[in-house]
PDBML (XML) file of the C-alpha atoms, coordinates in Angstrom:
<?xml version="1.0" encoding="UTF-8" ?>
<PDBx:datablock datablockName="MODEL"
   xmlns:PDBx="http://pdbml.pdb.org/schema/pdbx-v50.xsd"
   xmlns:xsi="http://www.w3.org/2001/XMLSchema-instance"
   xsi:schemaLocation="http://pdbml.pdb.org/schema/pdbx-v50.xsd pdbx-v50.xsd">
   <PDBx:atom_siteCategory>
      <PDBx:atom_site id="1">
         <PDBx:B_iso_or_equiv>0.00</PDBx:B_iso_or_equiv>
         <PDBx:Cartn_x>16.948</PDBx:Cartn_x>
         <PDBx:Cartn_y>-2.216</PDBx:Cartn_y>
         <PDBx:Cartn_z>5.920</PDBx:Cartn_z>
         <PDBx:auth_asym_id>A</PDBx:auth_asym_id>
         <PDBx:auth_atom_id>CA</PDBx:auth_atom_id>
         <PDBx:auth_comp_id>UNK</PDBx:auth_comp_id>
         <PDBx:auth_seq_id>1</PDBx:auth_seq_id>
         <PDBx:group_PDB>ATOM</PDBx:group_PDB>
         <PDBx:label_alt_id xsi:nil="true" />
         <PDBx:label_asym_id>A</PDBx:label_asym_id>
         <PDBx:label_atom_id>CA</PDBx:label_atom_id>
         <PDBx:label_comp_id>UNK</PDBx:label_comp_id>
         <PDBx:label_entity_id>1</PDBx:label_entity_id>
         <PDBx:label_seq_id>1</PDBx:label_seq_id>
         <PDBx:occupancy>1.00</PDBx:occupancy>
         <PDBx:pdbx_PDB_model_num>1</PDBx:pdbx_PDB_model_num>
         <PDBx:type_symbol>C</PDBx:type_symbol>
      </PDBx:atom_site>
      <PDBx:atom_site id="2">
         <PDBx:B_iso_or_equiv>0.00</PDBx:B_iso_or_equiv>
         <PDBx:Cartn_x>18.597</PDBx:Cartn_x>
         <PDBx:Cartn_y>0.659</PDBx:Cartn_y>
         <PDBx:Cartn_z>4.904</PDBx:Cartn_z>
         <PDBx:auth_asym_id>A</PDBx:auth_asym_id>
         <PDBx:auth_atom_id>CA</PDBx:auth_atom_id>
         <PDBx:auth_comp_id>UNK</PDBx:auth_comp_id>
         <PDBx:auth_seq_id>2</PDBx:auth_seq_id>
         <PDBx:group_PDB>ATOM</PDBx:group_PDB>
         <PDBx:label_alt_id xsi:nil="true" />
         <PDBx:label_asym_id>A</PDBx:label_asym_id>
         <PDBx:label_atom_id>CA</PDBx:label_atom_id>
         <PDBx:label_comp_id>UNK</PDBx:label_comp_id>
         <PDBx:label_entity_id>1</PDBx:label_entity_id>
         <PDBx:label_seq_id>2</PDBx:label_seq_id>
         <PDBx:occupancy>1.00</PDBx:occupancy>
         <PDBx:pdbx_PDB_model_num>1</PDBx:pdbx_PDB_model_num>
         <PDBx:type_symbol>C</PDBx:type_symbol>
      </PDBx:atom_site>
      <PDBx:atom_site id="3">
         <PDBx:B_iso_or_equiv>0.00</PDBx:B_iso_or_equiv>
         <PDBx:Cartn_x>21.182</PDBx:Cartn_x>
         <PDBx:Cartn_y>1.162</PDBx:Cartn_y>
         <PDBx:Cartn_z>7.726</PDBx:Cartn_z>
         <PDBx:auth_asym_id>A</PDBx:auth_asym_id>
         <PDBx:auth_atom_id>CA</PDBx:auth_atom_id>
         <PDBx:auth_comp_id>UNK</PDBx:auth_comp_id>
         <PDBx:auth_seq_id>3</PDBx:auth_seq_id>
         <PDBx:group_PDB>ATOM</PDBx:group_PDB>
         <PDBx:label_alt_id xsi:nil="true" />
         <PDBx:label_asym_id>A</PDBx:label_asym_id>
         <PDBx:label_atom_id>CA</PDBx:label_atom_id>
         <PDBx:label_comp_id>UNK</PDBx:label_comp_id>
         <PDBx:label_entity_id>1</PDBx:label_entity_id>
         <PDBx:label_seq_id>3</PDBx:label_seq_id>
         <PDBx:occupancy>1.00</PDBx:occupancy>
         <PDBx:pdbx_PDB_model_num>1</PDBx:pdbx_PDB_model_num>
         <PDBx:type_symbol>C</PDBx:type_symbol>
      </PDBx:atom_site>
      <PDBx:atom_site id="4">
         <PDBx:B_iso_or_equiv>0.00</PDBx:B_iso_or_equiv>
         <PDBx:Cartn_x>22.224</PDBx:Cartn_x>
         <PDBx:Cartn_y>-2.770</PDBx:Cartn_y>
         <PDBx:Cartn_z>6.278</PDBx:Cartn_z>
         <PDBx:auth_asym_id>A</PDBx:auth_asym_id>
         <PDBx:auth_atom_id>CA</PDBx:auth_atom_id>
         <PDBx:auth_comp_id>UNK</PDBx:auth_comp_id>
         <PDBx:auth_seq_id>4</PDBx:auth_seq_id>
         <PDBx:group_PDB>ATOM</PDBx:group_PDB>
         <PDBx:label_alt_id xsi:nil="true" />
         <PDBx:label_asym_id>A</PDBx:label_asym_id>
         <PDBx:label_atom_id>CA</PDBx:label_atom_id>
         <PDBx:label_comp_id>UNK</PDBx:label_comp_id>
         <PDBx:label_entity_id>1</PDBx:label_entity_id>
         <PDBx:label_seq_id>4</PDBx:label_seq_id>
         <PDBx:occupancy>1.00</PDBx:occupancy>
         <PDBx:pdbx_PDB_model_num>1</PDBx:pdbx_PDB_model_num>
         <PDBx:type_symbol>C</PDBx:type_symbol>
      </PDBx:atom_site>
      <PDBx:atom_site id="5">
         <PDBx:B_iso_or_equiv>0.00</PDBx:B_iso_or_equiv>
         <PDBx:Cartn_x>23.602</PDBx:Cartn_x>
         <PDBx:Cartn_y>-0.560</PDBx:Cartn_y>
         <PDBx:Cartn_z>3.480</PDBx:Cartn_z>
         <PDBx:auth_asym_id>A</PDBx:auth_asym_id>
         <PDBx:auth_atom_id>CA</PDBx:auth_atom_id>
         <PDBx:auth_comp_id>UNK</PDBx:auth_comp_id>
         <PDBx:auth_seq_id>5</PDBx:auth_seq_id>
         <PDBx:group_PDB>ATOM</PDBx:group_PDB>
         <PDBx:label_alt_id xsi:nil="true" />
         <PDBx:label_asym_id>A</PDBx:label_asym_id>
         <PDBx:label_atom_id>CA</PDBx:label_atom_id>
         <PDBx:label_comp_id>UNK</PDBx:label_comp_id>
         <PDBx:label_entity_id>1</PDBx:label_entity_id>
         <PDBx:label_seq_id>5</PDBx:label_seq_id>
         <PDBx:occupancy>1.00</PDBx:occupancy>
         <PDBx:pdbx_PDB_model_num>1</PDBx:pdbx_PDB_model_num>
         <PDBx:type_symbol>C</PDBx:type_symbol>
      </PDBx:atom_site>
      <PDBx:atom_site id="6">
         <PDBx:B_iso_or_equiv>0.00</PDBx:B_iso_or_equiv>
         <PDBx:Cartn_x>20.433</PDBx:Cartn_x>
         <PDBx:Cartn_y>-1.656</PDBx:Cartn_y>
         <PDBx:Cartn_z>1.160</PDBx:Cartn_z>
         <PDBx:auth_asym_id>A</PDBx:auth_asym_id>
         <PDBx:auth_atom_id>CA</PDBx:auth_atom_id>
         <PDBx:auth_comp_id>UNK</PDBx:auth_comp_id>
         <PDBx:auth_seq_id>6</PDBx:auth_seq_id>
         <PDBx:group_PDB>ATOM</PDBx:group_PDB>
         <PDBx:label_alt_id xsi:nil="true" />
         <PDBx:label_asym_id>A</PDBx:label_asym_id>
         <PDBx:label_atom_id>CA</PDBx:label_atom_id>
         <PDBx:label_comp_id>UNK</PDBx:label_comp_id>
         <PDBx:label_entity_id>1</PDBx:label_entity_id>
         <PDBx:label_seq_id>6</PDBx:label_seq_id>
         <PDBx:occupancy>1.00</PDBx:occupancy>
         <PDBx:pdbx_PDB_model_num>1</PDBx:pdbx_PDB_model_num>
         <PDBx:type_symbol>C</PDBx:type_symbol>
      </PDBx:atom_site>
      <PDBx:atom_site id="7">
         <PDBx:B_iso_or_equiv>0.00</PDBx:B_iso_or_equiv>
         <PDBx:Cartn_x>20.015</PDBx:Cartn_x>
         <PDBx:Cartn_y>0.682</PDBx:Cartn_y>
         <PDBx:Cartn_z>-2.040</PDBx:Cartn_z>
         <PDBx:auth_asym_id>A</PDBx:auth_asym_id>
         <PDBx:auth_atom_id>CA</PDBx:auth_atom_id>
         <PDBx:auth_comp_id>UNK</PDBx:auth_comp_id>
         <PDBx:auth_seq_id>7</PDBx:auth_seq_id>
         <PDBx:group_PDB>ATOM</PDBx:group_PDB>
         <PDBx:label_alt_id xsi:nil="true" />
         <PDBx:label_asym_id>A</PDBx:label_asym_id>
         <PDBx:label_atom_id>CA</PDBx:label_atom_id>
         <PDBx:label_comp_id>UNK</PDBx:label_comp_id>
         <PDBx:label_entity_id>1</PDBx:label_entity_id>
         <PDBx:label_seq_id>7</PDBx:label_seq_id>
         <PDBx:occupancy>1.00</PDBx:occupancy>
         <PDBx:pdbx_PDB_model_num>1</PDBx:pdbx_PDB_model_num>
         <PDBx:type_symbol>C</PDBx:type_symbol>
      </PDBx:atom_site>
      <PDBx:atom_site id="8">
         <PDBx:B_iso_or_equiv>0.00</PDBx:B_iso_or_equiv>
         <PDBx:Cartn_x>17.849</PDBx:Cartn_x>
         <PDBx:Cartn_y>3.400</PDBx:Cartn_y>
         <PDBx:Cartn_z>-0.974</PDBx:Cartn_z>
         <PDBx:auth_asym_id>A</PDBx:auth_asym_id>
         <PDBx:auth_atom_id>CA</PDBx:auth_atom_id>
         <PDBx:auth_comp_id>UNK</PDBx:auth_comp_id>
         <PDBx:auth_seq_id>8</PDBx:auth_seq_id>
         <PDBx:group_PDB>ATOM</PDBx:group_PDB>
         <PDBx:label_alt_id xsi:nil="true" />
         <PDBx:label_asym_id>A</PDBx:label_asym_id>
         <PDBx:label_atom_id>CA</PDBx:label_atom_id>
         <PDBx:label_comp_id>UNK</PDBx:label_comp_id>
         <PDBx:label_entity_id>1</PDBx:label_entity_id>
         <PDBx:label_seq_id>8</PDBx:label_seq_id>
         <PDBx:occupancy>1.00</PDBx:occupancy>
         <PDBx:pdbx_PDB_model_num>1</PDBx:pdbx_PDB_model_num>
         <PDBx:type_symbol>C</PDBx:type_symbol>
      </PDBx:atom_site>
      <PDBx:atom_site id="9">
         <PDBx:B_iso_or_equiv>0.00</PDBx:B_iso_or_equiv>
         <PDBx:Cartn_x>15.864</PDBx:Cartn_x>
         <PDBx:Cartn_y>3.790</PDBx:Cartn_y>
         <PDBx:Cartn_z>-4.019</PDBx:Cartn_z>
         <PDBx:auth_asym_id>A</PDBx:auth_asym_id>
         <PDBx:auth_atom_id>CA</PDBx:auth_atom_id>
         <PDBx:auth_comp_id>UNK</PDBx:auth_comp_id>
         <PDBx:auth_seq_id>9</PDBx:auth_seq_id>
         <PDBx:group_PDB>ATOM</PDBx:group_PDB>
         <PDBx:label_alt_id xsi:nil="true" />
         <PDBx:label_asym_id>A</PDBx:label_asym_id>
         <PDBx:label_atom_id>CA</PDBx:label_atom_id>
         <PDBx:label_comp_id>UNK</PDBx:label_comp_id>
         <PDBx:label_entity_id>1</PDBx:label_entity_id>
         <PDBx:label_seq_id>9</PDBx:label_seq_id>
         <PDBx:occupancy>1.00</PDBx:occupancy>
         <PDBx:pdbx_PDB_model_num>1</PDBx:pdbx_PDB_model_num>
         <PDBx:type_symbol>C</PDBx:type_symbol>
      </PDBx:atom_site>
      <PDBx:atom_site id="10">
         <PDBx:B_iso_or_equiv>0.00</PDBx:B_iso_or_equiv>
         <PDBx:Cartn_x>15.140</PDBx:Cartn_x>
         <PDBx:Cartn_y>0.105</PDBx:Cartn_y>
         <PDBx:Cartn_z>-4.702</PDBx:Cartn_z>
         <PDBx:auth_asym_id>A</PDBx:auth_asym_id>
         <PDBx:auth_atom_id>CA</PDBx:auth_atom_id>
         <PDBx:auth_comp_id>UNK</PDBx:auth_comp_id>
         <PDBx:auth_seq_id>10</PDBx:auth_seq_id>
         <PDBx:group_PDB>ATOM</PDBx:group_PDB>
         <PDBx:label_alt_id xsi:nil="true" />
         <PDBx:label_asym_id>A</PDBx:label_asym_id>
         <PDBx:label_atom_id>CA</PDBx:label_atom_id>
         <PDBx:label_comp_id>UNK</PDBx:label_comp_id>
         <PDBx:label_entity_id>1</PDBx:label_entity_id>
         <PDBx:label_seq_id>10</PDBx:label_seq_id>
         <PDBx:occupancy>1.00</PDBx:occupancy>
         <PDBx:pdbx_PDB_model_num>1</PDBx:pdbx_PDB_model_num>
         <PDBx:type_symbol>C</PDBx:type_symbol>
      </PDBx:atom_site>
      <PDBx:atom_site id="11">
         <PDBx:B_iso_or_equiv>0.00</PDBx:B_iso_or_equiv>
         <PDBx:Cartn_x>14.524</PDBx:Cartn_x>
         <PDBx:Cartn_y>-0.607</PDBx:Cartn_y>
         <PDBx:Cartn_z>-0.455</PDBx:Cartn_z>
         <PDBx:auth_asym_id>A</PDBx:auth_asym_id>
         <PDBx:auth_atom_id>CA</PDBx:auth_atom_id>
         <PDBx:auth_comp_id>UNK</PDBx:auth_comp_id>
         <PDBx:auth_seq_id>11</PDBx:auth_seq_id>
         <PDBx:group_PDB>ATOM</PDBx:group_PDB>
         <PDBx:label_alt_id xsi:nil="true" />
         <PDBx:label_asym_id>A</PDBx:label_asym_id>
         <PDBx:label_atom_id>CA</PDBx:label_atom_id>
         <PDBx:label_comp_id>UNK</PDBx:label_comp_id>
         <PDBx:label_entity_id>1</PDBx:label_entity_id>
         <PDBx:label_seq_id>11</PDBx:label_seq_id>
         <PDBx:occupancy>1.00</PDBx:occupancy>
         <PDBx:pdbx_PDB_model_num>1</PDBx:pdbx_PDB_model_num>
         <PDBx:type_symbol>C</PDBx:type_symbol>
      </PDBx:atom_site>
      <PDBx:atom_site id="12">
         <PDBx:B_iso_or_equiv>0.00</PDBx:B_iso_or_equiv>
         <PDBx:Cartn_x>12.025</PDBx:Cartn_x>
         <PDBx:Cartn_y>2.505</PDBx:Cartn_y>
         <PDBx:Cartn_z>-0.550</PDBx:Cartn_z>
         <PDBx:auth_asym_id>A</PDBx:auth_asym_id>
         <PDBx:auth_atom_id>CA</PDBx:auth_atom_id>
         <PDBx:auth_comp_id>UNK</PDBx:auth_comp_id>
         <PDBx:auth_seq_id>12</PDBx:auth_seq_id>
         <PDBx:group_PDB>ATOM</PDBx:group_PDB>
         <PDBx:label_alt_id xsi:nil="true" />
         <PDBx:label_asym_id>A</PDBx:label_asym_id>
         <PDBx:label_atom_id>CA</PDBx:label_atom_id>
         <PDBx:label_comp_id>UNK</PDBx:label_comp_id>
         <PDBx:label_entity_id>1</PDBx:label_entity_id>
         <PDBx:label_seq_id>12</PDBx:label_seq_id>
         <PDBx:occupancy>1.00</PDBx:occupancy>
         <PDBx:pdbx_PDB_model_num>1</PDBx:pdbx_PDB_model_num>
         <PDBx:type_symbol>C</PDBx:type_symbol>
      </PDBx:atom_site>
      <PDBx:atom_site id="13">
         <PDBx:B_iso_or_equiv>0.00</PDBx:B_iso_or_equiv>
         <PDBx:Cartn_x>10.251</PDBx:Cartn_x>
         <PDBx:Cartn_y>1.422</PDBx:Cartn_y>
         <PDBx:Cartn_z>-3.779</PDBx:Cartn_z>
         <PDBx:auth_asym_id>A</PDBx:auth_asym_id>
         <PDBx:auth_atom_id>CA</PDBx:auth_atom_id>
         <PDBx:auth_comp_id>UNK</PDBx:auth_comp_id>
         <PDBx:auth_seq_id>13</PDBx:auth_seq_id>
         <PDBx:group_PDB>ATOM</PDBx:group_PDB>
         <PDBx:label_alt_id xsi:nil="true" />
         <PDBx:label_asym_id>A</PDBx:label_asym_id>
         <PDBx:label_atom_id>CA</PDBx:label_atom_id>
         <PDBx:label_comp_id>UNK</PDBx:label_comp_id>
         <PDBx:label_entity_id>1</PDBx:label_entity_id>
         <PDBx:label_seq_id>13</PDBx:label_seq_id>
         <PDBx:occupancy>1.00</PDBx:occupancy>
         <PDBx:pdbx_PDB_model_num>1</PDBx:pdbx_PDB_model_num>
         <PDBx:type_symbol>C</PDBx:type_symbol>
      </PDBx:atom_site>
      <PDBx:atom_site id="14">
         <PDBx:B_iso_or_equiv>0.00</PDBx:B_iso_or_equiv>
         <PDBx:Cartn_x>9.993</PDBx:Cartn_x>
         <PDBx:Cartn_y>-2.391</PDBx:Cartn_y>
         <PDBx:Cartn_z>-2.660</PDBx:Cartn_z>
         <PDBx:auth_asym_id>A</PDBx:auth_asym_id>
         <PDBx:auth_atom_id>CA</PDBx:auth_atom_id>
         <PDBx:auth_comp_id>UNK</PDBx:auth_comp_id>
         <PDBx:auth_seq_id>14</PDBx:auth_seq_id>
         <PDBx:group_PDB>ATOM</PDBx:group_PDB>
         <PDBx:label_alt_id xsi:nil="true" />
         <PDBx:label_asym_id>A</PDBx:label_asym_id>
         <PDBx:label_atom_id>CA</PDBx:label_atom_id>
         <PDBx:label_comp_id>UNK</PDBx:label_comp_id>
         <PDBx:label_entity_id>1</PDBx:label_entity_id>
         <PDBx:label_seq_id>14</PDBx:label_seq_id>
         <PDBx:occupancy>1.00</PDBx:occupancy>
         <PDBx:pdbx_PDB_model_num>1</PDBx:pdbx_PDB_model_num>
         <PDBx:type_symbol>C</PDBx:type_symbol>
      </PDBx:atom_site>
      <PDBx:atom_site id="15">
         <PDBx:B_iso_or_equiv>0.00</PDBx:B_iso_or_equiv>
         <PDBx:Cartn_x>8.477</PDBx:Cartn_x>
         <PDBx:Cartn_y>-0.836</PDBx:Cartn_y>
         <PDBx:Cartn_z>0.850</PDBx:Cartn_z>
         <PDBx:auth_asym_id>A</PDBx:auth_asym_id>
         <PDBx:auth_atom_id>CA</PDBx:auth_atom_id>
         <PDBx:auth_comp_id>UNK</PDBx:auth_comp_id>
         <PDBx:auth_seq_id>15</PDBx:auth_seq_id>
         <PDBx:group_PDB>ATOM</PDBx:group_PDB>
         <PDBx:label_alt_id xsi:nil="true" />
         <PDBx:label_asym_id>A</PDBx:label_asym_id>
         <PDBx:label_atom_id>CA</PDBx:label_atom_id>
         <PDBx:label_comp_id>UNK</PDBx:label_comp_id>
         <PDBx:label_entity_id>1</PDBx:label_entity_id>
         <PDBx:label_seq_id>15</PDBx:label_seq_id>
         <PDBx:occupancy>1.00</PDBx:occupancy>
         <PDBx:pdbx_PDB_model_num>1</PDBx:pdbx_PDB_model_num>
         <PDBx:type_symbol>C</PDBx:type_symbol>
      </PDBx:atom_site>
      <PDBx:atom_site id="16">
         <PDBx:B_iso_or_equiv>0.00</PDBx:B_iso_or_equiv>
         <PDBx:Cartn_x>6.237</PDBx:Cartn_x>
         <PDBx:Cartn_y>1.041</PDBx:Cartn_y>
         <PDBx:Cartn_z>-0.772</PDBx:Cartn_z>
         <PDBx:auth_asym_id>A</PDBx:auth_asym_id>
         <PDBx:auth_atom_id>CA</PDBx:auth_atom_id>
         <PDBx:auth_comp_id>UNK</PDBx:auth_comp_id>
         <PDBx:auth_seq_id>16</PDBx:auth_seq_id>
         <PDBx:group_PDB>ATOM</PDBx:group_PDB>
         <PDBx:label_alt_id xsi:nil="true" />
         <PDBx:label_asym_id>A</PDBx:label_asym_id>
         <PDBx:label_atom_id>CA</PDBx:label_atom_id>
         <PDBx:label_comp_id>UNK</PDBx:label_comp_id>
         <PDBx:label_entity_id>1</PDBx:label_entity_id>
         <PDBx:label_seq_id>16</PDBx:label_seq_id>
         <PDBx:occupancy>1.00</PDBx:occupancy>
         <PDBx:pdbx_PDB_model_num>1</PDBx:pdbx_PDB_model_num>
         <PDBx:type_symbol>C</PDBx:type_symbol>
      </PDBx:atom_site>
      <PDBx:atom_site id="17">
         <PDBx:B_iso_or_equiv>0.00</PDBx:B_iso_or_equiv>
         <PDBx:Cartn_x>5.233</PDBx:Cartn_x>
         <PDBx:Cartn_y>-1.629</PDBx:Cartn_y>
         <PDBx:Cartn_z>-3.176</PDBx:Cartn_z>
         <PDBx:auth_asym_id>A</PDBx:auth_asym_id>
         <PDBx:auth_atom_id>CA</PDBx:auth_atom_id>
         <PDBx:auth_comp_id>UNK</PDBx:auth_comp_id>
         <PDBx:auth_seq_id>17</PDBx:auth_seq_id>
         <PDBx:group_PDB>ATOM</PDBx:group_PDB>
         <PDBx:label_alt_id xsi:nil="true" />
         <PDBx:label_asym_id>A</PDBx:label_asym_id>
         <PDBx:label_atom_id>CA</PDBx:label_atom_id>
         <PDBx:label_comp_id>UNK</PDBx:label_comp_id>
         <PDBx:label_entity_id>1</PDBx:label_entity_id>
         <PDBx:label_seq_id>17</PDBx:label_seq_id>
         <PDBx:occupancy>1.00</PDBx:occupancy>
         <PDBx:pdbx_PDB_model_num>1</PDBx:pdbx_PDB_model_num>
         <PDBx:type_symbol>C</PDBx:type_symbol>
      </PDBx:atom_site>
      <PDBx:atom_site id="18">
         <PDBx:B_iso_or_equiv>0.00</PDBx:B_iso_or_equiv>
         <PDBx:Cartn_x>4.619</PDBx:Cartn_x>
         <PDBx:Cartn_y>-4.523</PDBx:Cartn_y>
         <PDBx:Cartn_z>-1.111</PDBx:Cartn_z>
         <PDBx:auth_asym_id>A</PDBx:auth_asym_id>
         <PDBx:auth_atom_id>CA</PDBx:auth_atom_id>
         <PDBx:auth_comp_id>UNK</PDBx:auth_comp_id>
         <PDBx:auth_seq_id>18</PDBx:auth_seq_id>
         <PDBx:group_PDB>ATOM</PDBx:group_PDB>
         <PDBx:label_alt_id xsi:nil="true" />
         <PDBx:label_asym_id>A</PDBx:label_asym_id>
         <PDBx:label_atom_id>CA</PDBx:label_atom_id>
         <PDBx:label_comp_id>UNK</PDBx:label_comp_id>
         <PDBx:label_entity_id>1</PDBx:label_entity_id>
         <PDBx:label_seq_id>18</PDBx:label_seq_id>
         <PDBx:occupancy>1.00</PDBx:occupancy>
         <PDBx:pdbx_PDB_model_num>1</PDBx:pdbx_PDB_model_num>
         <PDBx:type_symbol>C</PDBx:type_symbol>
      </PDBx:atom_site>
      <PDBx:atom_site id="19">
         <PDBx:B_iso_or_equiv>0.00</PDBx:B_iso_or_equiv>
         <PDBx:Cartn_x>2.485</PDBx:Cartn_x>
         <PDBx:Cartn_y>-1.681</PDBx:Cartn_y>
         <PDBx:Cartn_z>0.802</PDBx:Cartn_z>
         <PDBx:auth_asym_id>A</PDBx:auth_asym_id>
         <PDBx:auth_atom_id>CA</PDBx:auth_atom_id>
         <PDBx:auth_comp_id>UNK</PDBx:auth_comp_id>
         <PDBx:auth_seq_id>19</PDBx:auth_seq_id>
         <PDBx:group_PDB>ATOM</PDBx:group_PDB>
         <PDBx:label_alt_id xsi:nil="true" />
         <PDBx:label_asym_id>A</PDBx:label_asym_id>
         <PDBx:label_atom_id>CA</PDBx:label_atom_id>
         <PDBx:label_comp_id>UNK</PDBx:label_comp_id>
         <PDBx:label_entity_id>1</PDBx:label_entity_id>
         <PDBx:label_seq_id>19</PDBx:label_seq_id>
         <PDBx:occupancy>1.00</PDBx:occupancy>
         <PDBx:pdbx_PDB_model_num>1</PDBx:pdbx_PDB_model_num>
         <PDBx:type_symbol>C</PDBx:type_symbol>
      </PDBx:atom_site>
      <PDBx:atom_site id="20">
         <PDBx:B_iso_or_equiv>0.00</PDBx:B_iso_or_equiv>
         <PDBx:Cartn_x>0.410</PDBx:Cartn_x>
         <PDBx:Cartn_y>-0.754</PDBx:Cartn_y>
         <PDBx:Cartn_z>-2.090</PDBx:Cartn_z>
         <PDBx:auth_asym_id>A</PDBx:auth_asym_id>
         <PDBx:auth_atom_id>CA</PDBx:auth_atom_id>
         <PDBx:auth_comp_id>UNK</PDBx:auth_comp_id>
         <PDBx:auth_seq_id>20</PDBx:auth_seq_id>
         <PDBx:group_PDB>ATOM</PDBx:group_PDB>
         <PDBx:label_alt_id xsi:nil="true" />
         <PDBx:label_asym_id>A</PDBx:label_asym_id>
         <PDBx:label_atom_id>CA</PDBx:label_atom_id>
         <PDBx:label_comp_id>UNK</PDBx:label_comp_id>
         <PDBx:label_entity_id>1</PDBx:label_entity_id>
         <PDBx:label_seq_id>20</PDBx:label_seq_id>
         <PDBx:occupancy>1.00</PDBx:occupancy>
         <PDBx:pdbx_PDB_model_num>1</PDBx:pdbx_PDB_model_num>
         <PDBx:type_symbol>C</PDBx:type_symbol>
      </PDBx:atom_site>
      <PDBx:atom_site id="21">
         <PDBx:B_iso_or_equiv>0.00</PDBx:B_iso_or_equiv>
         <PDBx:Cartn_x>-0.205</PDBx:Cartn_x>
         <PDBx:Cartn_y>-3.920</PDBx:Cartn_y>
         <PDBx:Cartn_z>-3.658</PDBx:Cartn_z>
         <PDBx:auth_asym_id>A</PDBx:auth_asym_id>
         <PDBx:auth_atom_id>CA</PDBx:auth_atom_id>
         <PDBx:auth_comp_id>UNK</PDBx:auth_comp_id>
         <PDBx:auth_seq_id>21</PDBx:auth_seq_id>
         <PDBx:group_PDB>ATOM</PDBx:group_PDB>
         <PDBx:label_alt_id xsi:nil="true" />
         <PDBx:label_asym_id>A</PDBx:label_asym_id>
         <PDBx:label_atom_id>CA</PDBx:label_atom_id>
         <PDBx:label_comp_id>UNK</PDBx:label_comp_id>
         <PDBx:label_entity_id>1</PDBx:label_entity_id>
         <PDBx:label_seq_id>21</PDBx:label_seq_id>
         <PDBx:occupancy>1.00</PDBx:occupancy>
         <PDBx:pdbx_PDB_model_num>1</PDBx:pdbx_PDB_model_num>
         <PDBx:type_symbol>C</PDBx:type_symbol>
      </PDBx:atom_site>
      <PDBx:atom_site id="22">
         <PDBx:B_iso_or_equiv>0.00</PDBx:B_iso_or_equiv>
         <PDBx:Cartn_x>-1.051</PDBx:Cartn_x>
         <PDBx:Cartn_y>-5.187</PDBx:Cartn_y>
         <PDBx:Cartn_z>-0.020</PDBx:Cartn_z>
         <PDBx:auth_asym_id>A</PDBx:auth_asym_id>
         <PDBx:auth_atom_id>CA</PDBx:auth_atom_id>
         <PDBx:auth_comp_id>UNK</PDBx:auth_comp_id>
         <PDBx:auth_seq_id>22</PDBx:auth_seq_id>
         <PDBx:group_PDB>ATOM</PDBx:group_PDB>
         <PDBx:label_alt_id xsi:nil="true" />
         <PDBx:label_asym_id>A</PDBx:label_asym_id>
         <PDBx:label_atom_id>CA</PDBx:label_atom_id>
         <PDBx:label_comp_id>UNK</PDBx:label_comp_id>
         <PDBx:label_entity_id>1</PDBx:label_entity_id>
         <PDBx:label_seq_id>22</PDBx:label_seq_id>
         <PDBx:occupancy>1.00</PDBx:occupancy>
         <PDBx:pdbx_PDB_model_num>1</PDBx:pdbx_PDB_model_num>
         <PDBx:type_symbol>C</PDBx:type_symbol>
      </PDBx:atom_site>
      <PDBx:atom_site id="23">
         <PDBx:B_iso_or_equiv>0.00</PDBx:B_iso_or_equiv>
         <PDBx:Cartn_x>-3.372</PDBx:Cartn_x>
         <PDBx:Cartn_y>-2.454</PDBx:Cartn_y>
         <PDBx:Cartn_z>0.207</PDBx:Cartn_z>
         <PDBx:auth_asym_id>A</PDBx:auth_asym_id>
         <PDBx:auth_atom_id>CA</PDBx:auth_atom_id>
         <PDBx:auth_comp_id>UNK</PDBx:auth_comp_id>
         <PDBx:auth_seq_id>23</PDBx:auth_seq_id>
         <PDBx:group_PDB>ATOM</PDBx:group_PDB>
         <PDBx:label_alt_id xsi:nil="true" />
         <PDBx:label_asym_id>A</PDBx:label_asym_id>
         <PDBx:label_atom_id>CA</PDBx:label_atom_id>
         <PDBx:label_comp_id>UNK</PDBx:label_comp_id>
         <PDBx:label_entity_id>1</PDBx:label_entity_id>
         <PDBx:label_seq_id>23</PDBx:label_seq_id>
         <PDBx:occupancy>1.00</PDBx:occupancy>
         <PDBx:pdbx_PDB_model_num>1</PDBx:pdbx_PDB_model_num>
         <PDBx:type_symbol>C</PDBx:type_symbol>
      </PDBx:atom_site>
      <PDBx:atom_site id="24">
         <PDBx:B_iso_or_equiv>0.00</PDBx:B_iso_or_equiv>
         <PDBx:Cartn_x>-5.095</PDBx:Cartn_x>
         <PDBx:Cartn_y>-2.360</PDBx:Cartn_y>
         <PDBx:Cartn_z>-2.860</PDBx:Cartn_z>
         <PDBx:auth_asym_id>A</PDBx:auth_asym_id>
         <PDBx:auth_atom_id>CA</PDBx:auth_atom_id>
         <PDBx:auth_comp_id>UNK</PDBx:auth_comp_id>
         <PDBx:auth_seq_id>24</PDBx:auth_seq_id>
         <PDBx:group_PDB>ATOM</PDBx:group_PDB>
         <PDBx:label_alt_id xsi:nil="true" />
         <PDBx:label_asym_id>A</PDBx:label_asym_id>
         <PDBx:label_atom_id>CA</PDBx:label_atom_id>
         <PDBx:label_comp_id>UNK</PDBx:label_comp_id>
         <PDBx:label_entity_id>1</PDBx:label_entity_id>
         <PDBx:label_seq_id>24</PDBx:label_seq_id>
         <PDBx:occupancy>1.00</PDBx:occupancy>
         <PDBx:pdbx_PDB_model_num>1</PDBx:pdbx_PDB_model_num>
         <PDBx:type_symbol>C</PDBx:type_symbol>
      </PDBx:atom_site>
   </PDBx:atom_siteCategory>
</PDBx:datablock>
């Protein structure tokens, strides 16, 4: 995703997100 030139800061946080809420 981010070598597509994604934002960096809104890729990472939507990673992390779907990660967290996934986990939780």
């Amino acid at each position: 995703g981010l070598k597509s030139e994604l934002p960096m800061g809104i890729c990472y946080a939507v990673w992390v997100g779907i990660g967290a809420t996934g986990s939780a």
